[in-house]
Protein backbone atom coordinates (compact mmCIF):
# COMPACT_ATOMS: atom_id res chain seq x y z
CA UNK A 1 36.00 -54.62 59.73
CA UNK A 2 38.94 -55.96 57.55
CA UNK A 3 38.76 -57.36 54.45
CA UNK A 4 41.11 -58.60 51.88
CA UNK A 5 40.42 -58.04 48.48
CA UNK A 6 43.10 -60.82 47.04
CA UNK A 7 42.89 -63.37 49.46
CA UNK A 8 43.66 -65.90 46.96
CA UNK A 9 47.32 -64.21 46.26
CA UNK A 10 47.75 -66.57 49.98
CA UNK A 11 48.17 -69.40 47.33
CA UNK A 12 51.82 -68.23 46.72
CA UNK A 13 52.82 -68.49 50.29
CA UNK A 14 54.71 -71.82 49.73
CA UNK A 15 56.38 -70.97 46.92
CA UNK A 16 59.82 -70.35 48.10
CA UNK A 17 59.84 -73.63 49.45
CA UNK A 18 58.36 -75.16 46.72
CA UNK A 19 61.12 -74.20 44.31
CA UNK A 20 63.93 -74.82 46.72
CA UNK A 21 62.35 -78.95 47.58
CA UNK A 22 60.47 -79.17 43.94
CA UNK A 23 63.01 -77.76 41.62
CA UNK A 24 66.74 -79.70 40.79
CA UNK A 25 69.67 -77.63 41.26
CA UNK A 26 71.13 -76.39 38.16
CA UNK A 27 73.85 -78.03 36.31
CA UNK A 28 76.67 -75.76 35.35
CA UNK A 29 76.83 -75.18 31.49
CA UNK A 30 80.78 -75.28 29.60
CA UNK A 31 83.98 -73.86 31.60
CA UNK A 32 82.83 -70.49 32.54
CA UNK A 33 82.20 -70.01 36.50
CA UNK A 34 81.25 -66.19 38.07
CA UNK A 35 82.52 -65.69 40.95
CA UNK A 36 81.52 -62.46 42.38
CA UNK A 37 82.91 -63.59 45.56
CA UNK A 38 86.13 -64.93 44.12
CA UNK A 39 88.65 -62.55 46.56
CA UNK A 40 86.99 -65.29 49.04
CA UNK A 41 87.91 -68.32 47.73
CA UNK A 42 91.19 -69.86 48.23
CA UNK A 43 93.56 -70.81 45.76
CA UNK A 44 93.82 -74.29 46.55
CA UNK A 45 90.61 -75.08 45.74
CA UNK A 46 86.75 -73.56 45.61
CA UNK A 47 85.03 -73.39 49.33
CA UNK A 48 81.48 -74.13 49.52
CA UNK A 49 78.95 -71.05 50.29
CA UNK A 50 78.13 -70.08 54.03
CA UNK A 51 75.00 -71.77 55.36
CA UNK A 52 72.58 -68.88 55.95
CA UNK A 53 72.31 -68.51 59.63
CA UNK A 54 68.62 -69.64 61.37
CA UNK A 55 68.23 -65.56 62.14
CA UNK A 56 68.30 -64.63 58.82
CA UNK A 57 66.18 -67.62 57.58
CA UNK A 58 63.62 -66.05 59.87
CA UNK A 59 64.10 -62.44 58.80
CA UNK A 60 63.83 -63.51 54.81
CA UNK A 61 60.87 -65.95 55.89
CA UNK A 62 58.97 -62.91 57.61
CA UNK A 63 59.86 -60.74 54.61
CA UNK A 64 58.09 -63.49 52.45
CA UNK A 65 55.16 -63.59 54.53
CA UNK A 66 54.86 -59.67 54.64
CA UNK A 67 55.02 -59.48 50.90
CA UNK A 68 52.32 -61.60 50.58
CA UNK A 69 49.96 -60.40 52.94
CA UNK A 70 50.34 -56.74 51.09
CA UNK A 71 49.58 -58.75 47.61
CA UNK A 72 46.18 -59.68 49.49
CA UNK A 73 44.84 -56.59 49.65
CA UNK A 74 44.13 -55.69 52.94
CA UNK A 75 41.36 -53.10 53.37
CA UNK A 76 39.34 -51.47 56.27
CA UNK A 77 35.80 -51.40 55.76
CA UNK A 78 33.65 -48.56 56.89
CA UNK A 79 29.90 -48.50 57.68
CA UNK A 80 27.56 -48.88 54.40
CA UNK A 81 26.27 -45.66 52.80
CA UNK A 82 23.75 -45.72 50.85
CA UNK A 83 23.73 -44.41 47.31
CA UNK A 84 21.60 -41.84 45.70
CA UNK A 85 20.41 -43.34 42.56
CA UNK A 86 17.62 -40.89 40.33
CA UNK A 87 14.72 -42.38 39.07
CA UNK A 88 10.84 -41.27 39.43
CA UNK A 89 10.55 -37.76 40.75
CA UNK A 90 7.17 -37.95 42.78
CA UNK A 91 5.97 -35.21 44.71
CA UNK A 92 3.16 -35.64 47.44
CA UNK A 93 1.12 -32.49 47.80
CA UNK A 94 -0.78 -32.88 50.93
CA UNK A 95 -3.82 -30.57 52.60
CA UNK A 96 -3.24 -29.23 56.21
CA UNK A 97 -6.47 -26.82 55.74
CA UNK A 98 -8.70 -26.48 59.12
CA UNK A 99 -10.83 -29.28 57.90
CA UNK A 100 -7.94 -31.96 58.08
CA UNK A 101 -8.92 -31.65 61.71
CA UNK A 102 -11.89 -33.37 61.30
CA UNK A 103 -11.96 -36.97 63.42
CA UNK A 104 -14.02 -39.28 60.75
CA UNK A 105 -11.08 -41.97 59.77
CA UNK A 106 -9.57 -43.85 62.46
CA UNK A 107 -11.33 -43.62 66.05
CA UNK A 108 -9.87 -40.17 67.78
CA UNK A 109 -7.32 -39.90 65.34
CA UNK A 110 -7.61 -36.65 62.85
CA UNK A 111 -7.63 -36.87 59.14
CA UNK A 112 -3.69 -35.45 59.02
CA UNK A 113 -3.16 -38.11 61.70
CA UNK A 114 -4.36 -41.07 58.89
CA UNK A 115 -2.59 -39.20 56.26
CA UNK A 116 0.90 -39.07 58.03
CA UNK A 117 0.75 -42.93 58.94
CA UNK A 118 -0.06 -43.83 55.93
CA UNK A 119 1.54 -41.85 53.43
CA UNK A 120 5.46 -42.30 55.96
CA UNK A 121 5.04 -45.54 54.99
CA UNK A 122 4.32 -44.92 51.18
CA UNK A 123 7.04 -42.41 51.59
CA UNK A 124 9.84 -45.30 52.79
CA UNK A 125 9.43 -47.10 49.92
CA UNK A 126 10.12 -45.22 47.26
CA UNK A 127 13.74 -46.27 47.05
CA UNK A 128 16.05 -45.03 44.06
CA UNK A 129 13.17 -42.05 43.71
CA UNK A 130 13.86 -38.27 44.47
CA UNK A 131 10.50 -37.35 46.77
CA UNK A 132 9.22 -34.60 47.73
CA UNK A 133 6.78 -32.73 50.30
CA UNK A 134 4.57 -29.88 49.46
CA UNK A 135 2.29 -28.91 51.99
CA UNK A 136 -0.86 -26.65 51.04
CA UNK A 137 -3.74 -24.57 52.09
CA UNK A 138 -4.64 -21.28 51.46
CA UNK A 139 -1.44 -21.10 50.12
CA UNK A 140 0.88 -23.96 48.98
CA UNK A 141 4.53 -24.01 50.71
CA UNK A 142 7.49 -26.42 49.60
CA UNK A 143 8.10 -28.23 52.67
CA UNK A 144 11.08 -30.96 51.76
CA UNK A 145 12.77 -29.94 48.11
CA UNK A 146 12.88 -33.16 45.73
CA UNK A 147 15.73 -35.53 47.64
CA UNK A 148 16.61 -39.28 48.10
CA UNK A 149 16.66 -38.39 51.60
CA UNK A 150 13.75 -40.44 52.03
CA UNK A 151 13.79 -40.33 56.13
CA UNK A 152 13.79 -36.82 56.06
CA UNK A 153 10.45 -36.28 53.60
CA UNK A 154 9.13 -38.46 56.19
CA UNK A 155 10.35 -35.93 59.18
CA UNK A 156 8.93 -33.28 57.78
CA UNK A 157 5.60 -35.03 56.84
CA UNK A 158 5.49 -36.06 60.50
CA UNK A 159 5.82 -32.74 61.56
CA UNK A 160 3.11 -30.98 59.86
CA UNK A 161 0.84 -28.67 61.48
CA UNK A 162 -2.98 -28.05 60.09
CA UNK A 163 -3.54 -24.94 59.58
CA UNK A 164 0.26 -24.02 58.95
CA UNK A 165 -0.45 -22.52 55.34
CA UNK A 166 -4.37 -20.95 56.17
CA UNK A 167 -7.66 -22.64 56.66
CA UNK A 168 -8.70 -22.81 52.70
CA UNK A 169 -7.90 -24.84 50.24
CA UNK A 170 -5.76 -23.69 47.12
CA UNK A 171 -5.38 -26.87 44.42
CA UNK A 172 -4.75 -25.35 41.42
CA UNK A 173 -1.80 -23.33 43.34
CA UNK A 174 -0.51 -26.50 44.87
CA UNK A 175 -0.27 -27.95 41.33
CA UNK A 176 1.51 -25.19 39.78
CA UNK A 177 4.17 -25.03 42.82
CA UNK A 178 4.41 -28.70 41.69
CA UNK A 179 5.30 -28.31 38.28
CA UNK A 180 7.64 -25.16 38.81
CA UNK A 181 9.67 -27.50 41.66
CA UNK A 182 9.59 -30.64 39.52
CA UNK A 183 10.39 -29.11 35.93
CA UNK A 184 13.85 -28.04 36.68
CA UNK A 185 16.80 -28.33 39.16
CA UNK A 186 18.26 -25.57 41.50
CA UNK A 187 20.57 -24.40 38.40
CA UNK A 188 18.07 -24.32 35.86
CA UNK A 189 18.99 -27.38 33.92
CA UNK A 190 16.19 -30.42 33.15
CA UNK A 191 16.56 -33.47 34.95
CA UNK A 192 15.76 -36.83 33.78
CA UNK A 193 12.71 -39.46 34.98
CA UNK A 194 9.39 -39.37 35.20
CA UNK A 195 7.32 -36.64 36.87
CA UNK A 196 4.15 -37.78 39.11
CA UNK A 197 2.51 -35.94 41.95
CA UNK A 198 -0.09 -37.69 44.48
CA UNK A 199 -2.36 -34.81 46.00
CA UNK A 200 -4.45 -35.05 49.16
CA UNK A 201 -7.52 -33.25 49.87
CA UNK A 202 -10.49 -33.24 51.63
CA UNK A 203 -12.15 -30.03 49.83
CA UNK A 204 -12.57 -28.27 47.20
CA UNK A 205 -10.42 -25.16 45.72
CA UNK A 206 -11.47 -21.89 47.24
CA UNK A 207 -8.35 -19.82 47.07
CA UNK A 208 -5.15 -19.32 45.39
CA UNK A 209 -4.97 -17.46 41.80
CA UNK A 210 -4.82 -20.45 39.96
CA UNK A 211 -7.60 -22.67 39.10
CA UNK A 212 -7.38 -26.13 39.06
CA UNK A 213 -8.48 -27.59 36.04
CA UNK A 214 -6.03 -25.04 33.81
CA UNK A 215 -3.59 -25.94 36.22
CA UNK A 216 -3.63 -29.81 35.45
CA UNK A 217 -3.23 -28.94 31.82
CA UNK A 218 -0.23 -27.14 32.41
CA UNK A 219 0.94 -30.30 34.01
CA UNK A 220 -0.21 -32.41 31.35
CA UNK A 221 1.75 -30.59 28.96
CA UNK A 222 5.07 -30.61 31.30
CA UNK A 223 4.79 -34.21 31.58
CA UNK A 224 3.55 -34.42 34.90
CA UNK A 225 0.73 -37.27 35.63
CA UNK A 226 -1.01 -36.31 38.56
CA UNK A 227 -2.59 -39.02 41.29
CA UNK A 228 -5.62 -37.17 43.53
CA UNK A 229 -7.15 -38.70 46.34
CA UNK A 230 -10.21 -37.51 48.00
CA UNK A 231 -10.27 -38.27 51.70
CA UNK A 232 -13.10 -38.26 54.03
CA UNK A 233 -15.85 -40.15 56.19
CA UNK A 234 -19.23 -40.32 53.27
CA UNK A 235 -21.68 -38.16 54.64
CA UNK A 236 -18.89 -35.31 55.92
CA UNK A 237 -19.17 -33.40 53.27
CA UNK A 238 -21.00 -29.87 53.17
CA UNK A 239 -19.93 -28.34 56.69
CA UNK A 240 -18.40 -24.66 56.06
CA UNK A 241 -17.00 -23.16 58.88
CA UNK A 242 -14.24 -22.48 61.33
CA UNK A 243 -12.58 -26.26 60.52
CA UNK A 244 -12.27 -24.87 56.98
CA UNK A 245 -13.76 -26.25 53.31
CA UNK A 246 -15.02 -30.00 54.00
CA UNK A 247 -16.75 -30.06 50.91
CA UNK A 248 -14.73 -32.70 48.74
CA UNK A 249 -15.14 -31.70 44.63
CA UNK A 250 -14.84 -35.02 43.08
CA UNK A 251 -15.65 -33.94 39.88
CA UNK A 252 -12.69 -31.80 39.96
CA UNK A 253 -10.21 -34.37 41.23
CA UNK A 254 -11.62 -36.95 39.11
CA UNK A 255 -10.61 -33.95 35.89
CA UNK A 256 -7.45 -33.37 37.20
CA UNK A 257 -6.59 -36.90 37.10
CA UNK A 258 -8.02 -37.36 32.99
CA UNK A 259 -6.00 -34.76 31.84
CA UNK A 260 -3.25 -35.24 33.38
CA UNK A 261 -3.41 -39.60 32.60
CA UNK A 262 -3.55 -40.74 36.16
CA UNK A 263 -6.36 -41.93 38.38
CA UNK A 264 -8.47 -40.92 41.07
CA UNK A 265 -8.93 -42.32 44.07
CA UNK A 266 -11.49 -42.17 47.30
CA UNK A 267 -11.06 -42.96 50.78
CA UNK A 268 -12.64 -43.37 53.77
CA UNK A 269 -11.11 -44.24 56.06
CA UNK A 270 -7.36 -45.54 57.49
CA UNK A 271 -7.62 -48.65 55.36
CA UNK A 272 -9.17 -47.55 52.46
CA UNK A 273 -6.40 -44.82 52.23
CA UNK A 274 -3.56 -47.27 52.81
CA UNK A 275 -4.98 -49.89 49.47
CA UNK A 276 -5.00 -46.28 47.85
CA UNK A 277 -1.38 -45.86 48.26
CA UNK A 278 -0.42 -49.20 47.80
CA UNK A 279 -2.40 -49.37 44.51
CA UNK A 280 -0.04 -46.08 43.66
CA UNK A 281 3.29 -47.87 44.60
CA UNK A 282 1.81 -50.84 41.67
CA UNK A 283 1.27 -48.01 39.13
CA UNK A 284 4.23 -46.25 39.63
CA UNK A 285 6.83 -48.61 41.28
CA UNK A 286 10.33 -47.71 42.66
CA UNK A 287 13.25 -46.76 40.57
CA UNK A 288 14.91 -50.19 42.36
CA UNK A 289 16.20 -51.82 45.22
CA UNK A 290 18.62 -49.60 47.86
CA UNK A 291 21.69 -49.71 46.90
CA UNK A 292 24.66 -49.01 49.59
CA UNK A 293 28.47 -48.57 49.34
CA UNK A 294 30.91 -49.56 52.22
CA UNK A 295 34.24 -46.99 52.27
CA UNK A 296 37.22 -48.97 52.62
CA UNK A 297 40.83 -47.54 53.22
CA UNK A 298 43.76 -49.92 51.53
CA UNK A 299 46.18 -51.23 54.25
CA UNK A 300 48.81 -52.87 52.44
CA UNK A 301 50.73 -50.28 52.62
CA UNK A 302 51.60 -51.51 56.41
CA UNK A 303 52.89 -55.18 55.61
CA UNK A 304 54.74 -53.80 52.94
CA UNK A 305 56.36 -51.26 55.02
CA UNK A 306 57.24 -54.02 57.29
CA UNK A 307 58.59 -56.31 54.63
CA UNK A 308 61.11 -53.40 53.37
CA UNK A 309 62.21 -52.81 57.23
CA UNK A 310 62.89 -56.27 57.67
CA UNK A 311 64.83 -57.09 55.29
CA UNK A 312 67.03 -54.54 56.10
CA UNK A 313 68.92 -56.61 58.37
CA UNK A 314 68.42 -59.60 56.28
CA UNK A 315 70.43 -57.56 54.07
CA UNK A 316 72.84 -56.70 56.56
CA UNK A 317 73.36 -60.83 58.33
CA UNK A 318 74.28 -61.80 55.07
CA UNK A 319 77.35 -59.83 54.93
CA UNK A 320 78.51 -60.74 57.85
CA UNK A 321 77.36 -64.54 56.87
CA UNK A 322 79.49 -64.28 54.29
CA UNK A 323 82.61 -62.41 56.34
């Protein structure tokens, strides 16, 4: 769309008129009169000027009003952007182990299924935040990189598999590739803002090299505060076998969360898990509001262009006014 970014330079459109109808004409001042034009005038007596013609009047009025509508400003908006502002980085570690498959939350709908509903929506709100995605299971695998991109964290969260990174459960290796992706940027350098990571489960660590407590106080020490939530139907717990580990360790999310100064959560089911993560968006809330830029291109260059042709043959009538 166009915009003008001076609009009130319109104000000056009158002016011309305003000094030839407003002002008196001047008085002449002692004896002295120049007379470029002199060749012109006869010796009998002075002539009076030539009475611009109505086409130039129009060619010096459209210069005017050219001139003026450059002064404004005129601009071509483009579609907003939005801009990537840093505040929080937050990284949500989530468990796609074999016994995310279980069906205990939300009717037919599997524990990943709950997870991805309500954590996209968690994930949308974290405006002016870098977020990222790690997934974990026997092994923990960066799935979206810290980014503002918020739509795409949410892609990739969508797109999850269980079972993509083994059937077992490896915490304490899901918090350390936490801390090594949130401690420092691609070039080595520290970034600014606070550090928090929300992990998922619904078991308890049986695999990776790292354990879990020694792992949270690395991450206490780097500054990272660490969120856990244990989800899961009561009453689930204590099946072992194809699904994967179902066999929540509270006591070592509840740990993980102490040393690290953040909390620890439980739930249930769908709604349970969705006060969870709005309780989370209280305790730790967005950097700020979206902010978006427009791109604009500056078009007075065009009027003005116009202005200089036209008066061209303003230029030009005058002469022969004058002739």
């Amino acid at each position: 769309m166009i915009h003008f970014a001076w609009p009130w330079m319109l104000l000056f459109l009158p002016l011309p008129w305003l000094i030839r109808h407003g002002l008196p004409a001047a008085k002449p001042r002692g004896d002295a009169l120049f007379l470029p034009f002199a060749a012109r005038v006869s010796a009998g007596g002075a002539t009076s000027l030539p009475t611009p013609s109505k086409t130039r009047w129009l060619l010096l009025s459209l210069v005017w009003l050219l001139t003026v509508v450059a002064s404004t400003r005129p601009q071509w908006l483009g579609d907003p952007l939005p801009v990537p502002t840093t505040g929080r980085r937050l990284m949500l570690a989530v468990d796609v182990s074999g016994s995310m498959m279980t069906r205990d939350m939300a009717g037919n709908a599997t524990r990943l299924d709950v997870v991805q509903a309500v954590a996209g929506d968690f994930i949308s709100h974290r405006h002016g935040d870098q977020v990222g995605l790690i997934l974990f299971g026997t092994r923990p695998y960066l799935q979206a990189p810290l980014t503002t991109d918020l739509n795409t964290v949410d892609q990739f969260l969508q797109q999850s598999v269980i079972g993509i990174a083994g059937t077992q459960t490896a915490i304490g290796d899901a918090i350390g590739l936490a801390i090594k992706r949130m401690r420092e940027r691609k070039d080595g350098a520290k970034t600014p803002g606070e550090m928090v990571l929300v992990l998922l489960t619904d078991g308890g660590n049986d695999a990776g090299l790292m354990d879990p407590i020694a792992a949270a106080k690395m991450a206490a020490d780097s500054g990272l505060r660490i969120y856990t939530i244990g989800v899961g139907a009561a009453g689930q717990q204590g099946i072992l076998g194809a699904s994967g580990n179902n066999a929540l360790d509270e006591d070592t999310l509840k740990s993980i969360a102490q040393i690290t100064k953040g909390e620890y959560f439980r739930a249930t089911d769908a709604d349970a898990l969705g006060q969870v993560y709005a309780r989370i968006d209280k305790m730790e809330p967005s950097a700020g509001r979206e902010q978006w830029y427009r791109p604009h291109s500056e078009w007075f260059l065009w009027p003005l262009a116009l202005a200089l042709l036209f008066s061209l043959p303003a230029v030009v009538k005058r002469e022969k006014d004058e002739q």
